[in-house]
Protein backbone atom coordinates (compact mmCIF):
# COMPACT_ATOMS: atom_id res chain seq x y z
CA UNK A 1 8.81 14.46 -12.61
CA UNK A 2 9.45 10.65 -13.40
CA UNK A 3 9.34 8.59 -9.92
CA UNK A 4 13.17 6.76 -9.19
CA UNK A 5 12.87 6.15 -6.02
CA UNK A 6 14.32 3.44 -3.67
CA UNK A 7 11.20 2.20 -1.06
CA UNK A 8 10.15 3.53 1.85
CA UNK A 9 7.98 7.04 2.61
CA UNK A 10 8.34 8.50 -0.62
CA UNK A 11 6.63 5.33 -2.09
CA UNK A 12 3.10 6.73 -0.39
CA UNK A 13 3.52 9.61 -1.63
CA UNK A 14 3.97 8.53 -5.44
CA UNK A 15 1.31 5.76 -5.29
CA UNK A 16 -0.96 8.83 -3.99
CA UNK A 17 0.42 11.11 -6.99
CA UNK A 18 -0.37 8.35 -9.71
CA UNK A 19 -3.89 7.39 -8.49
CA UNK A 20 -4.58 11.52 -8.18
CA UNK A 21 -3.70 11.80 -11.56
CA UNK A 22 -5.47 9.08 -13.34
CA UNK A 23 -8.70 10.34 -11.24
CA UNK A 24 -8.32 13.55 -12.31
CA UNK A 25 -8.00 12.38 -15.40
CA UNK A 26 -11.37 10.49 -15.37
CA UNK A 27 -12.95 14.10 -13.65
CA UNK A 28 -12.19 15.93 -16.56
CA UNK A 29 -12.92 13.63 -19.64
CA UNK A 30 -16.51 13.31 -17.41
CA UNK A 31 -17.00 17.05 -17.46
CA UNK A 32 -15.35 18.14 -20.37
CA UNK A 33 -12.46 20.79 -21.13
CA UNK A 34 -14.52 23.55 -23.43
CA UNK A 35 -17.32 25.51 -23.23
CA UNK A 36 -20.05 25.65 -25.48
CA UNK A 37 -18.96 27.65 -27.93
CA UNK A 38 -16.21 24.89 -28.43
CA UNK A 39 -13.05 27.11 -27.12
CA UNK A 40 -10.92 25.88 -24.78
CA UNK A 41 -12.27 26.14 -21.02
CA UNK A 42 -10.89 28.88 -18.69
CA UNK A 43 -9.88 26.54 -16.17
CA UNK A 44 -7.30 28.23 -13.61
CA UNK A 45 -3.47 27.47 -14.59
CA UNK A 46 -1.92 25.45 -12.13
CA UNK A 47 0.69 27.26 -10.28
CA UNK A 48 4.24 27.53 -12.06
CA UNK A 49 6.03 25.23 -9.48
CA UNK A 50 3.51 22.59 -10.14
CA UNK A 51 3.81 22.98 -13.79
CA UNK A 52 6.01 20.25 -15.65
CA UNK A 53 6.16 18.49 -18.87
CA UNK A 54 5.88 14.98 -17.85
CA UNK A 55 4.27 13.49 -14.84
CA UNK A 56 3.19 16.30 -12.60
CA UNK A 57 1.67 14.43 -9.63
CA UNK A 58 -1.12 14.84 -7.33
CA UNK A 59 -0.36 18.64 -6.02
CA UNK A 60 -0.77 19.57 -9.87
CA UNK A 61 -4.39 17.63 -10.05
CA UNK A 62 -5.18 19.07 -6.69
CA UNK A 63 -5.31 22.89 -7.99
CA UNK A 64 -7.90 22.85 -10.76
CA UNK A 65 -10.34 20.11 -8.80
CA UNK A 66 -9.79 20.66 -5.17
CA UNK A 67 -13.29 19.14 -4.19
CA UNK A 68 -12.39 15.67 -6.16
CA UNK A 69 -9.11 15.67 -5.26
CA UNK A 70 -10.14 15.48 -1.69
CA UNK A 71 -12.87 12.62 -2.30
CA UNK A 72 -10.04 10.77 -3.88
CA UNK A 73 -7.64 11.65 -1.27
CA UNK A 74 -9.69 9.78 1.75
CA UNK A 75 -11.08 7.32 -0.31
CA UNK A 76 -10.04 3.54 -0.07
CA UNK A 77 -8.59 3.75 -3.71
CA UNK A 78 -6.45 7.17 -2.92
CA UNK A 79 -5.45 5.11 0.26
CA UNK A 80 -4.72 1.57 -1.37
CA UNK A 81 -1.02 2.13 0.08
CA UNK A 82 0.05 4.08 3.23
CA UNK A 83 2.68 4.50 6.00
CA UNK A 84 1.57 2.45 8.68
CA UNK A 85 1.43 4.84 11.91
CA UNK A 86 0.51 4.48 15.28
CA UNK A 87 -2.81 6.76 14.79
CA UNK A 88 -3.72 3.85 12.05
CA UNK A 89 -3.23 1.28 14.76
CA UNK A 90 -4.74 3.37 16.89
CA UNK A 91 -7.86 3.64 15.20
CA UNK A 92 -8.70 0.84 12.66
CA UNK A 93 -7.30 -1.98 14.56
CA UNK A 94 -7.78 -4.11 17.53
CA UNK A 95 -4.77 -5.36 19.64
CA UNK A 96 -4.18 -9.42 18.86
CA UNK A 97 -4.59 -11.61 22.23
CA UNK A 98 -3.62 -14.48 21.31
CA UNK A 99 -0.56 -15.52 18.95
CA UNK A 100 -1.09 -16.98 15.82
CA UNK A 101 0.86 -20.37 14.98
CA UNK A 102 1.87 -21.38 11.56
CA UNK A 103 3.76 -24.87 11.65
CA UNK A 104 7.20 -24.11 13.94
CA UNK A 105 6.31 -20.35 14.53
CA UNK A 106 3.60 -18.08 16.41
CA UNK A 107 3.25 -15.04 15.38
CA UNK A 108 1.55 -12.24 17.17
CA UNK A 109 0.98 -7.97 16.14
CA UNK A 110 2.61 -5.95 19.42
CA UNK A 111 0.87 -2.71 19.55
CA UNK A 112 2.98 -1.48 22.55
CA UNK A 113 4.40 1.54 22.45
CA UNK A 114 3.61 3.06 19.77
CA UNK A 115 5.62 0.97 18.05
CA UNK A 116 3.94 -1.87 15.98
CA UNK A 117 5.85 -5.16 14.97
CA UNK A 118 5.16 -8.80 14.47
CA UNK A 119 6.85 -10.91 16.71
CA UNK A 120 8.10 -14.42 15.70
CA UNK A 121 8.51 -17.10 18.35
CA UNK A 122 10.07 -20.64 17.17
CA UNK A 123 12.59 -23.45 17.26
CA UNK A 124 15.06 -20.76 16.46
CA UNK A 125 14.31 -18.14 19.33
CA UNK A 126 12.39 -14.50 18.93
CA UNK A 127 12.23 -12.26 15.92
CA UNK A 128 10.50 -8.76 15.65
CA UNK A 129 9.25 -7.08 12.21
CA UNK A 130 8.76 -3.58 12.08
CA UNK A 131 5.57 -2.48 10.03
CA UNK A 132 6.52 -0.16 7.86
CA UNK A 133 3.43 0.04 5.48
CA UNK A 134 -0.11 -0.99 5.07
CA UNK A 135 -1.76 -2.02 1.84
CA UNK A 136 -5.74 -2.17 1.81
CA UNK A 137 -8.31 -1.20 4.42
CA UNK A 138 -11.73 -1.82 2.59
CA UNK A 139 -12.10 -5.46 3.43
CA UNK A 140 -8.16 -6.53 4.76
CA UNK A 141 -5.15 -4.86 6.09
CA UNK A 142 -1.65 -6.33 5.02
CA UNK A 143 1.10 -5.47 5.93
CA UNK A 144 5.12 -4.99 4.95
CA UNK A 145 8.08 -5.10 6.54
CA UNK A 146 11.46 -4.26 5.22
CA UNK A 147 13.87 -7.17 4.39
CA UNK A 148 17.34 -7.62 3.12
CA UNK A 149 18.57 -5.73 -0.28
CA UNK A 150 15.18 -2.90 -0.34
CA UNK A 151 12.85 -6.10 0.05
CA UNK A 152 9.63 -5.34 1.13
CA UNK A 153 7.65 -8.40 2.46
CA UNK A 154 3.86 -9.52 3.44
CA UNK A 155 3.94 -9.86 6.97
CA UNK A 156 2.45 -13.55 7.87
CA UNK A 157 -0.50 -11.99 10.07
CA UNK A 158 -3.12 -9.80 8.38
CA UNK A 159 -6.46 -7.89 9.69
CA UNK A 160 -9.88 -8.77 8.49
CA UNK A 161 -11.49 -5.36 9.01
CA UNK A 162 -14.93 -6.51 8.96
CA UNK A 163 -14.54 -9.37 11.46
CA UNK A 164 -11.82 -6.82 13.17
CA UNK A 165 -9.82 -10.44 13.91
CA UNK A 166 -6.23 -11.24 13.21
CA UNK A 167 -6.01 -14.38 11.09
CA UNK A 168 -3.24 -15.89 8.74
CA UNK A 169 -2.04 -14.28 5.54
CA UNK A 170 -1.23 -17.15 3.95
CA UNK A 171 -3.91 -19.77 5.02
CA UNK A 172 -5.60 -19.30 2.00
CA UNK A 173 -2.55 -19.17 -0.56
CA UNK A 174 -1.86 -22.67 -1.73
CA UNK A 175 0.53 -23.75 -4.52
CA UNK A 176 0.15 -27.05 -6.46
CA UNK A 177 2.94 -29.40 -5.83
CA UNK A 178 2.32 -32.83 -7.30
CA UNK A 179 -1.03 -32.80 -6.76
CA UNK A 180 -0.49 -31.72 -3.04
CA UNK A 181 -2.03 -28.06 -1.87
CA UNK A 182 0.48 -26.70 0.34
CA UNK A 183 0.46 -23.07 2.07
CA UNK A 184 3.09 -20.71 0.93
CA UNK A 185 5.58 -19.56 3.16
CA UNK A 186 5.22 -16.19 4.38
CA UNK A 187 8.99 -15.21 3.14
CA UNK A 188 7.67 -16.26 -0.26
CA UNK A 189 8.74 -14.35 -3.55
CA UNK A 190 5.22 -14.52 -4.03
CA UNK A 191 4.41 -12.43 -1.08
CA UNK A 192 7.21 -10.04 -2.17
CA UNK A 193 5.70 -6.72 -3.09
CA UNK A 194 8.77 -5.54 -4.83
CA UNK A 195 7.70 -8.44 -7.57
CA UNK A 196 4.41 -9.58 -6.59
CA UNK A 197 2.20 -6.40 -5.09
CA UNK A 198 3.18 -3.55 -6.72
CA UNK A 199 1.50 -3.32 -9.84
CA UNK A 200 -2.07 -3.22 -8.72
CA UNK A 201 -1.20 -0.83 -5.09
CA UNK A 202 1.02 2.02 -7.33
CA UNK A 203 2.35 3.10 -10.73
CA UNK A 204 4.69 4.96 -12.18
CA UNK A 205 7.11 2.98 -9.80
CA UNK A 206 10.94 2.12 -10.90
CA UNK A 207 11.31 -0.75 -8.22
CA UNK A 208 14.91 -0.44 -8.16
CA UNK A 209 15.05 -4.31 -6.95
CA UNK A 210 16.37 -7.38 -8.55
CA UNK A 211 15.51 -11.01 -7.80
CA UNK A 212 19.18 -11.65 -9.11
């Protein structure tokens, strides 16, 4: 079944069923489909409802290599993109004490609740983001929030897993202006995962977003 999807939860779900399938893929080119005689293996058939003539997803993977499919599933690759929940929050991140300013603005995570966003205090008053997904884990957690038109944006505040410290996205992303280094915005196109992100966190994706 070709993904055409719009964003939100059934993007985890496809970026799980591409990576399942490409490291199934790798599993059985590795072991090898025939037996010695040269005959095609006896594998089991995958059940009819998971059978299809294009992409078949992860569930279709999943029924022939169960024990892989499960490595892959937990791993930081099968888990490059994910619904951010409260048990993630929970469990892989600290709560951020103190705010984190960035020119005009201070930004700071609120865990409370249950319900995580990133609060912006400035010239302009108070705005909250929801977090609506997470995008790493190994080394740094970054996260997106839903903007205008399907947009789905880098938050400004990331978390440095092994330091377990909030810090600034964007400290490090500079762009050359007449010979000036200058940090990027956090509402940056280049921070945009519709057009910036996507290609390396899932595949098989129609983004169903123009810059236009």
């Amino acid at each position: 079944m070709m993904c055409e999807v719009a964003f939100g939860k059934d993007m985890f779900e496809m970026s799980r069923n591409a990576f399942a399938c490409i490291a199934c893929a790798v599993v059985v080119l590795a072991a090898g489909c025939r037996d010695e005689e040269g005959s095609p293996s006896s594998a089991p058939t995958p059940p009819a409802e998971t059978q299809t003539a294009e992409i078949a997803g992860s569930v279709s993977c999943r029924a022939c290599h169960e024990t892989f499919y499960e490595k892959w599933a937990t791993s930081f690759h099968g888990l490059a993109m994910q619904p951010f929940t409260a048990a993630l929050a929970r469990e892989r991140l600290r709560p951020q004490v103190d705010e984190i300013v960035i020119g005009e603005h201070a930004y700071r995570a609120d865990m409370a609740d249950g319900k995580t966003v990133v609060r912006e205090r400035g010239p302009d008053g108070e705005k909250a983001y929801p977090i609506e997904h997470v995008m790493g884990g190994k080394n740094v957690f970054y996260f997106l929030t839903p903007m205008e038109r399907g947009r789905l944006q880098v938050l400004p505040v990331a978390y440095d897993v092994r330091k377990e410290e909030w810090y600034d996205t964007t400290a490090s992303m500079v762009r050359h202006v007449t010979g000036l280094d200058e940090a990027i915005h956090w509402t940056h196109r280049a921070l945009t995962f519709n057009s910036s992100c996507y290609s390396c966190h899932v595949s098989q994706l129609s983004k169903n977003y123009s810059l236009a």
